[in-house]
Protein backbone atom coordinates (compact mmCIF):
# COMPACT_ATOMS: atom_id res chain seq x y z
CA UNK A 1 89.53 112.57 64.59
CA UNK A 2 89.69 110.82 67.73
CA UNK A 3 91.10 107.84 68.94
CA UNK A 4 90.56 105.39 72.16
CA UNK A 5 93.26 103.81 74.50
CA UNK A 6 91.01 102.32 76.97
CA UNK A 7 88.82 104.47 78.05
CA UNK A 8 90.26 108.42 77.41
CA UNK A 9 89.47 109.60 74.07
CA UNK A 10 91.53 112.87 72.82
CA UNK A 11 92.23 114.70 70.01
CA UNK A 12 95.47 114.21 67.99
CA UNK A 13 97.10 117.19 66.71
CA UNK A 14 98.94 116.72 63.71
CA UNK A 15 101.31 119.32 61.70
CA UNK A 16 99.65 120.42 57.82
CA UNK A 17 100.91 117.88 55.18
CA UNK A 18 103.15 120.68 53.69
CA UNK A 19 105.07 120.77 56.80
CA UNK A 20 108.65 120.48 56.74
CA UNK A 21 109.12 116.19 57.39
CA UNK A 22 112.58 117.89 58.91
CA UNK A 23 111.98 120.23 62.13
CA UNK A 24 114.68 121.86 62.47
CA UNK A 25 113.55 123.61 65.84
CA UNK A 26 113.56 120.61 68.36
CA UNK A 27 116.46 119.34 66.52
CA UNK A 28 118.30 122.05 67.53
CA UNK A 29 117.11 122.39 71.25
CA UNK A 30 118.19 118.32 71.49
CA UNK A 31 121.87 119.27 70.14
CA UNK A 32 122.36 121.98 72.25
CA UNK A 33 120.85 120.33 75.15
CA UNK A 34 123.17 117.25 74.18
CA UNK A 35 126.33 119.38 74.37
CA UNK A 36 125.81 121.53 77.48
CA UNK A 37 124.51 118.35 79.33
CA UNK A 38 128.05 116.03 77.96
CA UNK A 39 130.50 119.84 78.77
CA UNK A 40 129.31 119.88 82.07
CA UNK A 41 129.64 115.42 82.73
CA UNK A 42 133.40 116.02 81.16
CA UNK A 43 134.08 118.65 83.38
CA UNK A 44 132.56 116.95 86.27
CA UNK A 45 134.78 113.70 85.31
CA UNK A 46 137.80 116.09 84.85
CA UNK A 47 137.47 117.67 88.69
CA UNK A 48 137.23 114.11 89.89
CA UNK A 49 140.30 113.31 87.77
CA UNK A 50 138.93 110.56 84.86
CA UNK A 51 140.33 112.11 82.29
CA UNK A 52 142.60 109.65 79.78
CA UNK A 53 144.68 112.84 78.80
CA UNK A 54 146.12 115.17 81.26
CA UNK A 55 149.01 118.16 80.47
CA UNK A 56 150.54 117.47 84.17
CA UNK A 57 154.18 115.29 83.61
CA UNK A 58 153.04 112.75 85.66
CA UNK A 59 150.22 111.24 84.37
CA UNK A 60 151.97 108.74 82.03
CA UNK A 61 152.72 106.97 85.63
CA UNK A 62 148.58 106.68 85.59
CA UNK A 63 147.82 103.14 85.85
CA UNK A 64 145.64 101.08 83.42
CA UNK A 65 142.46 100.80 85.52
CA UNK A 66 141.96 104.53 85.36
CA UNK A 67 143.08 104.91 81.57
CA UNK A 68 139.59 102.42 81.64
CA UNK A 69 137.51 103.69 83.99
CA UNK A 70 137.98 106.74 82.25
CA UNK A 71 137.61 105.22 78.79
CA UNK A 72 134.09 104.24 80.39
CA UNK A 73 133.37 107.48 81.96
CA UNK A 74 133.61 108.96 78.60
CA UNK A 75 131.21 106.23 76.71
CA UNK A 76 128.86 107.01 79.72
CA UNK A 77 128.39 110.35 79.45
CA UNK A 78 127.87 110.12 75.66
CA UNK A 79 125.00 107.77 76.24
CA UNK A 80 123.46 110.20 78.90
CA UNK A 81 123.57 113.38 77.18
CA UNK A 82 123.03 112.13 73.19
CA UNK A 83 120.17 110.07 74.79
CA UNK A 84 118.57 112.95 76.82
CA UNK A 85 119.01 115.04 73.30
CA UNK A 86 117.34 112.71 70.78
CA UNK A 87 114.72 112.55 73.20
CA UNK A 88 113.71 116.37 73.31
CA UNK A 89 114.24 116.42 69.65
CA UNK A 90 111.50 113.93 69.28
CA UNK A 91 109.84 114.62 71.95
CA UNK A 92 109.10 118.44 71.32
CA UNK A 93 108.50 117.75 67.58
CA UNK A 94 105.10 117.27 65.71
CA UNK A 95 103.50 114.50 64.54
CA UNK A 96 102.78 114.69 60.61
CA UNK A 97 99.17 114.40 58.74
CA UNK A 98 99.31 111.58 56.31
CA UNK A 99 102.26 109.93 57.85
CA UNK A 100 101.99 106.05 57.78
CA UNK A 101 102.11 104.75 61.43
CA UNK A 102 105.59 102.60 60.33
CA UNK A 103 107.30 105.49 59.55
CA UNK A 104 106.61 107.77 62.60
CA UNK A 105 109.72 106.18 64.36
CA UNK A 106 112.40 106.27 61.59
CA UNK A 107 110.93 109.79 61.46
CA UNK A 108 111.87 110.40 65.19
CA UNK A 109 114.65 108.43 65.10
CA UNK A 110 116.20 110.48 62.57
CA UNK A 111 115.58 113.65 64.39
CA UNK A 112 117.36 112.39 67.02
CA UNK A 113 120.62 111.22 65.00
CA UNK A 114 120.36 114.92 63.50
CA UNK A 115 120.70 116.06 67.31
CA UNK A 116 123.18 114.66 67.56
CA UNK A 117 124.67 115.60 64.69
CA UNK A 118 124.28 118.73 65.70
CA UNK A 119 125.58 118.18 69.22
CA UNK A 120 128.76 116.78 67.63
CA UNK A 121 129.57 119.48 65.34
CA UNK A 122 129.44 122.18 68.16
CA UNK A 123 131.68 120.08 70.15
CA UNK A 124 134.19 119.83 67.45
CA UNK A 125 133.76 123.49 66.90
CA UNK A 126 134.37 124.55 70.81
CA UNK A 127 137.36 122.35 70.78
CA UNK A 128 138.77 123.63 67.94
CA UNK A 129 138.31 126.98 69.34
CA UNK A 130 139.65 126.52 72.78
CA UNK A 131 142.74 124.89 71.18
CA UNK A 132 143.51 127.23 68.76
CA UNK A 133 143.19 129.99 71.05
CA UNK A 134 145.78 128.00 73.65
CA UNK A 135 148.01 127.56 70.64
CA UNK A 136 148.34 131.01 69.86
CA UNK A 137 148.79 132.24 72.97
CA UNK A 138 151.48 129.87 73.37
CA UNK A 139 153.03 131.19 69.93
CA UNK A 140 153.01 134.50 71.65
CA UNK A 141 155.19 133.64 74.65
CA UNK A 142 157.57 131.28 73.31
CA UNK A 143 158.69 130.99 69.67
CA UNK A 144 158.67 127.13 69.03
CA UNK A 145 162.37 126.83 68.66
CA UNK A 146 162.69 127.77 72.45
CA UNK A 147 159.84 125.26 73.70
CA UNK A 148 160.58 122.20 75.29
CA UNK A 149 157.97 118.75 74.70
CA UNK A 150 156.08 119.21 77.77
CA UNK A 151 155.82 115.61 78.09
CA UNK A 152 159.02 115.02 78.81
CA UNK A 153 159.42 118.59 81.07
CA UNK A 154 160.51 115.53 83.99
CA UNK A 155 163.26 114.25 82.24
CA UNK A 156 164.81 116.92 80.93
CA UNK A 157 164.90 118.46 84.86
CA UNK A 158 166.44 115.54 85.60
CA UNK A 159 169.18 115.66 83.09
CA UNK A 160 170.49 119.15 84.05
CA UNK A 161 169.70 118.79 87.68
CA UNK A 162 172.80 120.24 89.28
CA UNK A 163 173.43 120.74 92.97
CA UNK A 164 175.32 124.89 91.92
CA UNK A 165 174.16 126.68 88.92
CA UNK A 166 175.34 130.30 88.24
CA UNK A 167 171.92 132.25 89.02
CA UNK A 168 171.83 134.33 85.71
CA UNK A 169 171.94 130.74 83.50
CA UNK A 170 169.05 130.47 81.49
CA UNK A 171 168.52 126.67 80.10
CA UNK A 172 165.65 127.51 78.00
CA UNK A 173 167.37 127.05 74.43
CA UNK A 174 169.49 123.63 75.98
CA UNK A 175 166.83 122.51 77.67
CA UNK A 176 164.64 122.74 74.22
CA UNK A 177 167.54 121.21 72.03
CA UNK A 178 167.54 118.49 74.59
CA UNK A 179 163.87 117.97 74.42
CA UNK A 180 163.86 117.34 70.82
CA UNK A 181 166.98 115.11 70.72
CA UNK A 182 165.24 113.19 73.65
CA UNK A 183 162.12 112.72 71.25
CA UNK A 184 163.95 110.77 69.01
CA UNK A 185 164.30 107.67 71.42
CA UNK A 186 160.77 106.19 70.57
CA UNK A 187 162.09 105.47 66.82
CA UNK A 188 163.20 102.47 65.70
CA UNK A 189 167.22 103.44 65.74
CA UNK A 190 166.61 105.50 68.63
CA UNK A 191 169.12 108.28 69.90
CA UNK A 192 171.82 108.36 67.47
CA UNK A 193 175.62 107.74 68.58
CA UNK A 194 176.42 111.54 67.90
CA UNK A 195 173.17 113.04 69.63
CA UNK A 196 174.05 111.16 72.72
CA UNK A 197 177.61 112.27 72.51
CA UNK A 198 176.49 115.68 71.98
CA UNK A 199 173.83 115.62 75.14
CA UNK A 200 176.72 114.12 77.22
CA UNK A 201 179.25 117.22 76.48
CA UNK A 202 175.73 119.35 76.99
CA UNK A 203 175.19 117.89 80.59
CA UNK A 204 178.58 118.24 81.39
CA UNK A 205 179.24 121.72 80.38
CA UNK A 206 176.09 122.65 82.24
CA UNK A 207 176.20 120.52 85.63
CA UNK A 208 179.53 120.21 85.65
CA UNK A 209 179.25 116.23 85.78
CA UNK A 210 182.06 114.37 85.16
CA UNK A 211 182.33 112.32 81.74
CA UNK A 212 180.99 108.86 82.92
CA UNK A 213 178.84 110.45 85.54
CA UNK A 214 176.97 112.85 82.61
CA UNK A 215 177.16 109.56 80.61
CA UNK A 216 175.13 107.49 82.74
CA UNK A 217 172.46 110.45 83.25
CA UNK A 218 172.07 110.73 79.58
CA UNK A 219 171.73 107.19 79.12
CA UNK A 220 169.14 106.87 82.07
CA UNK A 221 167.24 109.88 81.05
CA UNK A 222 166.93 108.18 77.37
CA UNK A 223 166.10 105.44 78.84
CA UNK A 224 163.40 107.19 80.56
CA UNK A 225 162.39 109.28 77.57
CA UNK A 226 161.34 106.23 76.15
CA UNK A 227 159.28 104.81 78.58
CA UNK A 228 157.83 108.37 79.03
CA UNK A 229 156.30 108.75 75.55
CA UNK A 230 155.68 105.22 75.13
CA UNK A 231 153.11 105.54 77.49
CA UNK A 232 151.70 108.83 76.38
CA UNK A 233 150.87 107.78 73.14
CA UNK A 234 148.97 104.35 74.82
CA UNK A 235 147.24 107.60 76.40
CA UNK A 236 146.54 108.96 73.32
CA UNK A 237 145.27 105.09 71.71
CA UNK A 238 142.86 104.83 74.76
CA UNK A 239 141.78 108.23 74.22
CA UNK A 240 140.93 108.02 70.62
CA UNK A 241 139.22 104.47 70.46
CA UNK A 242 137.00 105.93 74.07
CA UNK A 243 135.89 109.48 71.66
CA UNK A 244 135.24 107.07 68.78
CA UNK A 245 133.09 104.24 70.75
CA UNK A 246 131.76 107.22 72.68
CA UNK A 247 130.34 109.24 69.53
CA UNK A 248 129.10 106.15 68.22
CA UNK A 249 126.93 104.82 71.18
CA UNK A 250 125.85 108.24 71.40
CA UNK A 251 124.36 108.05 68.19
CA UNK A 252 122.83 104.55 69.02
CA UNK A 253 121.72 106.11 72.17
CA UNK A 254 120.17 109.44 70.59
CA UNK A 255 118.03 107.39 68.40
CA UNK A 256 117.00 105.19 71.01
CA UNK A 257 116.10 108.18 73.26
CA UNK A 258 114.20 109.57 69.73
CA UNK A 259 111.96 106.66 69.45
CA UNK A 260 111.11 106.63 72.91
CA UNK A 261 110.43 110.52 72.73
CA UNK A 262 108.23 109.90 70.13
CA UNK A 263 106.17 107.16 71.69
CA UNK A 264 105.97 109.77 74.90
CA UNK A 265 104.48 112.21 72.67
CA UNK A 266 102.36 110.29 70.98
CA UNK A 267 100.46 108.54 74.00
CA UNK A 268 101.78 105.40 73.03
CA UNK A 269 102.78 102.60 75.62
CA UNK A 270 105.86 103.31 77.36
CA UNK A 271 108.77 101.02 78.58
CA UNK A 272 108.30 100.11 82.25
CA UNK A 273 111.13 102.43 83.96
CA UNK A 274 109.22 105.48 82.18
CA UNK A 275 105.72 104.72 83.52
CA UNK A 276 107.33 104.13 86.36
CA UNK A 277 109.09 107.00 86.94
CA UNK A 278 106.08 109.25 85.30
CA UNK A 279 104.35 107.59 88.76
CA UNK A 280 106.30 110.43 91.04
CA UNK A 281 104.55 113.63 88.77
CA UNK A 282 100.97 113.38 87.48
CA UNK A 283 98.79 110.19 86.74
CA UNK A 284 99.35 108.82 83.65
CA UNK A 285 96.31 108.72 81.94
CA UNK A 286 95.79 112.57 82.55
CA UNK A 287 98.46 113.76 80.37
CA UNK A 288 98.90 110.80 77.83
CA UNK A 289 97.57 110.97 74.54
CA UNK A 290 96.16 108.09 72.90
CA UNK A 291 98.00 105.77 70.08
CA UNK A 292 97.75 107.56 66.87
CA UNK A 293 96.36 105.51 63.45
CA UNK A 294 97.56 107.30 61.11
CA UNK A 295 96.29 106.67 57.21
């Protein structure tokens, strides 16, 4: 069968009618396409420091704008690399004998949700990985009884910052106890009378503060504390709500990038930016196929 667009007349190949309506092959290239392409935009964002989670102390004191910019960084590479994978996946699929012409792009559209399924589900799985791995190395070199909240590794240096310490002391186990007791000032009662009592004896036995001097430090490091993981867990809103809105325009975006795979493969006519940009390789009539009429 042959069809006309214009004046070119070519063949249109189409896969049997007991072929799979699922093809699982450019599915998978799109996914895996979609995943290196988004690891290596989050790593690029990370060296240039958008990131809306960071292990350094510091980056509570991060201001809004680049919680944000981030935040869009994130949704911006999901639209890029989900878009660029629901393409391939329709693009490098077959079109079906006896498909009706209505349902070719659900058909591709679908593919390309399935890429990015499959895109997803890696991700998760590498993360997953990566984490547990970090997690049990960090089991290995510090049971969690001895391990301070990293996010507040600031304040707690501040609370037994001393001006002479013997050099032997080791402030691991205080400085953990501390950590934890400190963790309790983002609740709604806050420190309790007899922690704070307890950190004030524990910063003056170990500075050597006097008793209203190590009671102001506790009370400004609590003070502090607060602030501290206040902020992180803002952090951790942004970052949650900028994965979520991410993942979902990247499924919005695969699908889109699907349907206009499809019409690329298909010889049908393209938006504007892709004949465009299809004007910098080969004419366009040489290569694209005519609009297929399907029964």
């Amino acid at each position: 069968m042959t069809e006309t667009f214009g004046t070119v007349q070519s063949p249109l190949t189409r896969a049997p009618a007991s072929y799979s309506m699922v093809d699982w092959r450019p599915i998978i290239v799109g996914g895996l396409v979609a995943a290196a392409s988004s690891a290596i935009m989050i790593a690029f964002g990370a060296t240039l420091g958008l990131g809306v989670a960071s292990a350094a102390p510091t980056w509570r004191d991060a201001s809004v704008s680049l919680w944000v910019l981030s935040g869009l960084f994130l949704v911006l590479q999901a639209l890029i690399s989900f878009g660029c994978g629901g393409y391939l996946a329709a693009r490098l699929r077959r079109p079906y004998e006896g498909t009706n012409i209505d349902d070719v792009e659900p058909q591709d559209g679908f593919h390309g949700i399935a890429a990015w399924a499959v895109a997803v589900v890696l991700g998760i799985f590498l993360t997953a990985a990566v984490t547990a791995a970090g997690s049990h190395s960090s089991r290995l070199t510090a049971p969690p009884s001895a391990t301070e909240p990293s996010i507040l590794s600031y304040e707690i240096d501040t609370l037994f910052r001393a001006a002479r310490r013997p050099a032997n002391a080791d402030l691991t186990p205080a400085r953990a106890e501390a950590g934890r007791i400190l963790l309790t000032s983002s609740s709604h009662s806050g420190v309790s009378t007899e922690d704070r009592a307890y950190l004030v004896q524990l910063v003056g036995a170990t500075t050597g503060l006097a008793g209203a001097d190590a009671e102001k430090r506790v009370d400004s490091v609590i003070s502090d504390s607060r602030r501290a993981i206040s902020r992180a867990r803002a952090s951790s809103i942004i970052l949650g709500f900028s994965i979520a809105a991410a993942l979902l325009l990247g499924a919005v975006a695969a699908w889109a990038g699907a349907e206009t795979g499809g019409r690329h493969r298909d010889g049908m006519p393209l938006e504007g930016w892709m004949l465009h940009a299809n004007r910098f390789h080969r004419p366009t009539t040489s290569w694209r196929r005519n609009p297929a009429t399907l029964p």
